[in-house]
N, C-alpha and C. Protein backbone atom coordinates (compact mmCIF):
# COMPACT_ATOMS: atom_id res chain seq x y z
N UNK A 1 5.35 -9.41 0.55
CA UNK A 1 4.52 -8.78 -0.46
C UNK A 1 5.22 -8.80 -1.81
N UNK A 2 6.37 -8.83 -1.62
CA UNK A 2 6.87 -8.26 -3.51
C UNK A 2 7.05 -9.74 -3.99
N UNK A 3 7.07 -11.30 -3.05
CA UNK A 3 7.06 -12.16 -3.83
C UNK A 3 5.93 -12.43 -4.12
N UNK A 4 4.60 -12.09 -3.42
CA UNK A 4 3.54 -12.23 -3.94
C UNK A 4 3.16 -11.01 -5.43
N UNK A 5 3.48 -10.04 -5.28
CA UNK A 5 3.68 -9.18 -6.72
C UNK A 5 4.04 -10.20 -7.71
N UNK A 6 5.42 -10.72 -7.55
CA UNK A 6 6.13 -11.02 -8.80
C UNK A 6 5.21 -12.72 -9.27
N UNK A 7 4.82 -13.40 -8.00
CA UNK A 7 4.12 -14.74 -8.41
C UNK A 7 2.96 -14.26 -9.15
N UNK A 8 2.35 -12.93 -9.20
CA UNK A 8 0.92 -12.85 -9.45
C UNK A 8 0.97 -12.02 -10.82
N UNK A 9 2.68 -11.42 -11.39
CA UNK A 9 2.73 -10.85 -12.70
C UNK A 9 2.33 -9.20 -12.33
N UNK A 10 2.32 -8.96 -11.25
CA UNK A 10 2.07 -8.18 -10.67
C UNK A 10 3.27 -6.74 -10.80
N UNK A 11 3.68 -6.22 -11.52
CA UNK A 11 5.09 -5.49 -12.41
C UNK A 11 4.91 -4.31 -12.49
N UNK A 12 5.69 -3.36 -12.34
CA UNK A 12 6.04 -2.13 -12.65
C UNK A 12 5.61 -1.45 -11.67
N UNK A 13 5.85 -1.74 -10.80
CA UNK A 13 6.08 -0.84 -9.53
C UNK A 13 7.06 0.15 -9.19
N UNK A 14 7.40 0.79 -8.25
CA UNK A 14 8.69 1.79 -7.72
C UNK A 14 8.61 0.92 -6.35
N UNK A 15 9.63 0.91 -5.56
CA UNK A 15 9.52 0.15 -4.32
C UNK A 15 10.35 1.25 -3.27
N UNK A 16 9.33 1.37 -2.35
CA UNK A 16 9.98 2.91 -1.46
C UNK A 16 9.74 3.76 -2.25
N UNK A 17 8.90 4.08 -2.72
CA UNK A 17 8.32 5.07 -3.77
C UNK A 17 8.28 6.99 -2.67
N UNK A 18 9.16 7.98 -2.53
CA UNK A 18 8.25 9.16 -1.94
C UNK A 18 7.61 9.90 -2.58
N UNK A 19 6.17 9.68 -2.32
CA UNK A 19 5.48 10.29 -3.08
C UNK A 19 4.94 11.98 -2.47
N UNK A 20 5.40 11.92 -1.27
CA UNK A 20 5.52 13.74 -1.14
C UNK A 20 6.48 14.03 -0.16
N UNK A 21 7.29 15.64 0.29
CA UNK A 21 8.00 15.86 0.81
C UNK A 21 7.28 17.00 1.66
N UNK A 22 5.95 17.30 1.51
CA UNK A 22 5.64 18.66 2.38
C UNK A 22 5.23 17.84 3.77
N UNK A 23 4.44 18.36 4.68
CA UNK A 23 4.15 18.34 5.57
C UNK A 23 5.11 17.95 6.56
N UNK A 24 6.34 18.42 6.29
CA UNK A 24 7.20 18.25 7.39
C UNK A 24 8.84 17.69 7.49
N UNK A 25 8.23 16.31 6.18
CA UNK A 25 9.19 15.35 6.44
C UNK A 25 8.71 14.43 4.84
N UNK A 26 9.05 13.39 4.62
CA UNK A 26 9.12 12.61 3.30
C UNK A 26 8.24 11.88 3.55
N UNK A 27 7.36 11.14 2.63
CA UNK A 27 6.41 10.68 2.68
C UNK A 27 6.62 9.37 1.87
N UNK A 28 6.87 7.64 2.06
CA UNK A 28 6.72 6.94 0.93
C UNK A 28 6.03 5.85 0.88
N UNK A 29 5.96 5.20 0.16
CA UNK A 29 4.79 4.10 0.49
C UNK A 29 5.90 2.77 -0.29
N UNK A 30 5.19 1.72 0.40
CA UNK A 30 6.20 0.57 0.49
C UNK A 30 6.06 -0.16 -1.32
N UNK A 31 4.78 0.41 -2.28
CA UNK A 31 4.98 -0.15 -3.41
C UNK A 31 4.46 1.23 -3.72
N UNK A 32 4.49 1.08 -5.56
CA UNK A 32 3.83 2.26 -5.98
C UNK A 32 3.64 1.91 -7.56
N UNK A 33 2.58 1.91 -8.08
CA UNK A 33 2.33 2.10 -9.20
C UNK A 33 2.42 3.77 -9.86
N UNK A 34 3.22 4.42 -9.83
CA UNK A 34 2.96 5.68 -10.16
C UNK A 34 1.87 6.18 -11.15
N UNK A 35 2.02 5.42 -12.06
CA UNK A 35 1.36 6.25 -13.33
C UNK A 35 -0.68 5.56 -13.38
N UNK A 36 -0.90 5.27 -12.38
CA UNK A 36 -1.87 4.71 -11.83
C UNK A 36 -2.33 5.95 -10.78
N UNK A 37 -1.37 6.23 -9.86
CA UNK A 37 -1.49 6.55 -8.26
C UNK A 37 -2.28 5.17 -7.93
N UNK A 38 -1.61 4.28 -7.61
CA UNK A 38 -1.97 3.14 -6.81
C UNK A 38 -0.83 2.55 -5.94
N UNK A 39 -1.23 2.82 -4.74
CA UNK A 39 -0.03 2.10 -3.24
C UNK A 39 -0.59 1.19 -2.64
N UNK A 40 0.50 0.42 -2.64
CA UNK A 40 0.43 -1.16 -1.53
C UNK A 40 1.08 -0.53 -0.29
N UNK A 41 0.45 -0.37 0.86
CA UNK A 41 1.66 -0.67 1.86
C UNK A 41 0.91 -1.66 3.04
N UNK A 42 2.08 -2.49 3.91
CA UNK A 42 2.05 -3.36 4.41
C UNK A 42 2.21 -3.12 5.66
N UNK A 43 1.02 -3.17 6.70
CA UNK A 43 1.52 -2.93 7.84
C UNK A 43 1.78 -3.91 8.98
N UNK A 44 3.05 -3.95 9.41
CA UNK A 44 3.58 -4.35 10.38
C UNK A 44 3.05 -4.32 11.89
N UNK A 45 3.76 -5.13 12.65
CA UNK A 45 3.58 -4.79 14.15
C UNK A 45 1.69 -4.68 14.67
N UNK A 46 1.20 -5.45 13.75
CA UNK A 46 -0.56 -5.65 14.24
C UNK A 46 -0.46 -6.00 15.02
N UNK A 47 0.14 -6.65 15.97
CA UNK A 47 -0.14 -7.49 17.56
C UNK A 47 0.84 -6.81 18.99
N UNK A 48 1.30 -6.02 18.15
CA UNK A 48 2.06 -4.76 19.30
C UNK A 48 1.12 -4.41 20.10
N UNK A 49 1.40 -3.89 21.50
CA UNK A 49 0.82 -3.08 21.97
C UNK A 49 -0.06 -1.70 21.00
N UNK A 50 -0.82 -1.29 21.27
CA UNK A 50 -1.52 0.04 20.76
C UNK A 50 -1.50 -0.50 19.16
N UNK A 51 -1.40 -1.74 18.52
CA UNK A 51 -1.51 -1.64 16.84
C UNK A 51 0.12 -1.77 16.40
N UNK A 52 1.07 -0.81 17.11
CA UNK A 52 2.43 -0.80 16.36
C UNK A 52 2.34 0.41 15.63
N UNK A 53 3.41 1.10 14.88
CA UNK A 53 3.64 2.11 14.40
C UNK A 53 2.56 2.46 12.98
N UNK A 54 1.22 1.38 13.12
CA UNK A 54 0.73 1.97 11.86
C UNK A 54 -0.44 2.19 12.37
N UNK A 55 -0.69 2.55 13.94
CA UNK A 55 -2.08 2.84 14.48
C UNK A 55 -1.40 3.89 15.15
N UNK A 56 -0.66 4.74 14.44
CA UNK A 56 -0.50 6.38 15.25
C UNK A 56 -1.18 7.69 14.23
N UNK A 57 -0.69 8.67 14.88
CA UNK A 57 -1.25 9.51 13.54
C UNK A 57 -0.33 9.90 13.02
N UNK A 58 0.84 9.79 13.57
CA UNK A 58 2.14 10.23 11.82
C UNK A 58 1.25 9.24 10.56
N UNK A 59 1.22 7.67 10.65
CA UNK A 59 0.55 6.89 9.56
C UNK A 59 -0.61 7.67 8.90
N UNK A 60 -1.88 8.18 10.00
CA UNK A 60 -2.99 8.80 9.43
C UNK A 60 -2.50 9.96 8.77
N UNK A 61 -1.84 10.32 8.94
CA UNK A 61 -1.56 12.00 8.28
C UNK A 61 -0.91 11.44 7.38
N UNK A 62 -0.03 10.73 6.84
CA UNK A 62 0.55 10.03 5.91
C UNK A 62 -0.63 9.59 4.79
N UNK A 63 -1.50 8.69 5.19
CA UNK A 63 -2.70 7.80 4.50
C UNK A 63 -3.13 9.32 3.90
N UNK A 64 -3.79 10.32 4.81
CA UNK A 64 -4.54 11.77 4.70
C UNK A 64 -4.19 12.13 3.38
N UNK A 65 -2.63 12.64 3.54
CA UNK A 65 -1.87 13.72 2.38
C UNK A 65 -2.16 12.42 1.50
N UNK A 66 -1.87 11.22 1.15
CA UNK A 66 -1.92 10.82 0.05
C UNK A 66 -3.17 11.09 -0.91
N UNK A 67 -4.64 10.85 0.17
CA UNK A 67 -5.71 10.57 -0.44
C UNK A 67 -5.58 12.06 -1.35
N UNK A 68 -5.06 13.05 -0.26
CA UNK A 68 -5.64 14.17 -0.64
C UNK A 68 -4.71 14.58 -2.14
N UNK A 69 -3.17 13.77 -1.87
CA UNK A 69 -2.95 13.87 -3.46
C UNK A 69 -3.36 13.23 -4.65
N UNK A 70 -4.64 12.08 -4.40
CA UNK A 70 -5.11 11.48 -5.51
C UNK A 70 -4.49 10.25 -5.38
N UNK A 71 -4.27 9.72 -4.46
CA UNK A 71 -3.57 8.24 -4.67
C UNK A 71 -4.48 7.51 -3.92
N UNK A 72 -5.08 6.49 -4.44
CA UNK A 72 -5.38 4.89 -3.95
C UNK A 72 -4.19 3.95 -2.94
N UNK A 73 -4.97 3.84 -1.59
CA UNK A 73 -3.64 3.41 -1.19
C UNK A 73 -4.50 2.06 -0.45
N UNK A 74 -3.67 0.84 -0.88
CA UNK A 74 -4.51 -0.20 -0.46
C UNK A 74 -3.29 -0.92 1.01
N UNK A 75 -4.12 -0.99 2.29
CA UNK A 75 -3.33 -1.58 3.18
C UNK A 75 -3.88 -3.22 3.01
N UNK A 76 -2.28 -4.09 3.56
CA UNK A 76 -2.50 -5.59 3.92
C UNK A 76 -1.88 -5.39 5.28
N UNK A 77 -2.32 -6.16 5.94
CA UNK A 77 -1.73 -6.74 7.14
C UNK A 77 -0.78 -8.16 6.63
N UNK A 78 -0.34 -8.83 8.18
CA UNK A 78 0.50 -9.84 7.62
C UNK A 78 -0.29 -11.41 7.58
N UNK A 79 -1.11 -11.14 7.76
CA UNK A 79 -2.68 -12.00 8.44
C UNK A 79 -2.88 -12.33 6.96
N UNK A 80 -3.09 -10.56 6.13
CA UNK A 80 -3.93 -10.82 4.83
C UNK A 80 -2.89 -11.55 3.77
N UNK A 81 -1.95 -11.50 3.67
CA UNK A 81 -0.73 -11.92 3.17
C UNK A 81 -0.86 -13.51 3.29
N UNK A 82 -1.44 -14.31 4.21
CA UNK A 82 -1.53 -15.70 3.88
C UNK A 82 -2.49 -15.78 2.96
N UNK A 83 -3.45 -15.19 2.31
CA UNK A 83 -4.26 -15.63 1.39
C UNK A 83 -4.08 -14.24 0.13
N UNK A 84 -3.12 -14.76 -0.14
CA UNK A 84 -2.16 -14.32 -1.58
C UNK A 84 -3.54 -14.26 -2.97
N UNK A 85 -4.28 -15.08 -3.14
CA UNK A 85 -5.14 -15.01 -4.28
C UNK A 85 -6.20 -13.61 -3.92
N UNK A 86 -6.34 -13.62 -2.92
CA UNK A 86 -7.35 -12.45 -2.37
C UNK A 86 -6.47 -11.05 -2.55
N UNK A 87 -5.39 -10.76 -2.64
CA UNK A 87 -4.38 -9.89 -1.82
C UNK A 87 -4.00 -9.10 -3.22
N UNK A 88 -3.65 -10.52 -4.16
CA UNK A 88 -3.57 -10.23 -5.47
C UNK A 88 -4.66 -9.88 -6.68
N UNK A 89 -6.01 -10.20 -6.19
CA UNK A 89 -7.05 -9.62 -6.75
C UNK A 89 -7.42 -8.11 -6.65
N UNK A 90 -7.31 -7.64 -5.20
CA UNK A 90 -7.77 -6.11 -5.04
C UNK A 90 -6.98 -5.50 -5.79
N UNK A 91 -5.79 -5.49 -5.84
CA UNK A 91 -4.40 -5.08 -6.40
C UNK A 91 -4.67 -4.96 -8.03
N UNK A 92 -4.89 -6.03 -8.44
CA UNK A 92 -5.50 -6.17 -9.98
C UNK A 92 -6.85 -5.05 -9.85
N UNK A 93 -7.35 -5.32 -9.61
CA UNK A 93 -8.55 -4.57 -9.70
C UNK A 93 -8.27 -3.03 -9.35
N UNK A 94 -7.45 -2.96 -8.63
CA UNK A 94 -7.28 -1.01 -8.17
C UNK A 94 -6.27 -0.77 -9.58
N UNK A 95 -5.66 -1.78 -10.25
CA UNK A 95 -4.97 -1.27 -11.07
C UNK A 95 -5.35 -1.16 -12.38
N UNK A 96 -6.56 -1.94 -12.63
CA UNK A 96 -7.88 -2.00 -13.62
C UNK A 96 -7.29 -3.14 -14.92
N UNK A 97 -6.61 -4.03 -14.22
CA UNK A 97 -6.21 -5.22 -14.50
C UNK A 97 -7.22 -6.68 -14.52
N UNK A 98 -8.41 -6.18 -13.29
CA UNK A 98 -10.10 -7.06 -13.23
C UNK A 98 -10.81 -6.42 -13.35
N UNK A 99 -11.49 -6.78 -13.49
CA UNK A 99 -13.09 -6.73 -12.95
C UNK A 99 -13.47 -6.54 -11.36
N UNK A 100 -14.42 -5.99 -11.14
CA UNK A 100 -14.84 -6.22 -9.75
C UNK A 100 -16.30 -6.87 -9.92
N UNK A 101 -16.95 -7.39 -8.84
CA UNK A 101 -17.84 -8.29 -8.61
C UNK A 101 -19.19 -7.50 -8.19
């Protein structure tokens, strides 16, 4: 993901960004536009048994508190990651960098 960021001009991120500490434990997301509230994170382990660690509910309660703090949080798989022009459009667009269609 972050070489597709940097091929696409894609800049000013935080990387490991925590964007909260309540509910228990630290909370961060794998990119972060802060001054947006806009998150990339990338989930791993799609072909694991049960999904992998991003089809539990620590993740949902994670995704939850974010929405509920106002953040846009856009997931890729590693699937979506081969088609980089697509990957890098939503991204533009949640960051109000496009247009949408």
């Amino acid at each position: 993901m972050e070489r597709l960021l940097w091929c696409y001009d894609l800049f000013g991120y935080a990387r490991e960004y925590p964007f909260s500490k309540s509910v228990g434990r630290a909370h961060r997301f794998d990119f972060a536009w802060v001054d947006q509230r806009v998150a990339v994170e990338v989930d791993g382990g799609t072909y694991k048994a049960h999904g992998g660690r991003h089809n539990t509910d620590r993740d949902r309660e994670k995704l939850n508190l974010a929405a509920a703090l106002g953040w846009r949080v856009l997931r890729f798989s590693g699937a979506m990651l081969d088609c980089p022009d697509d990957c890098a459009k939503v991204i533009r667009m949640a960051l109000g960098m496009e247009e949408g269609e």
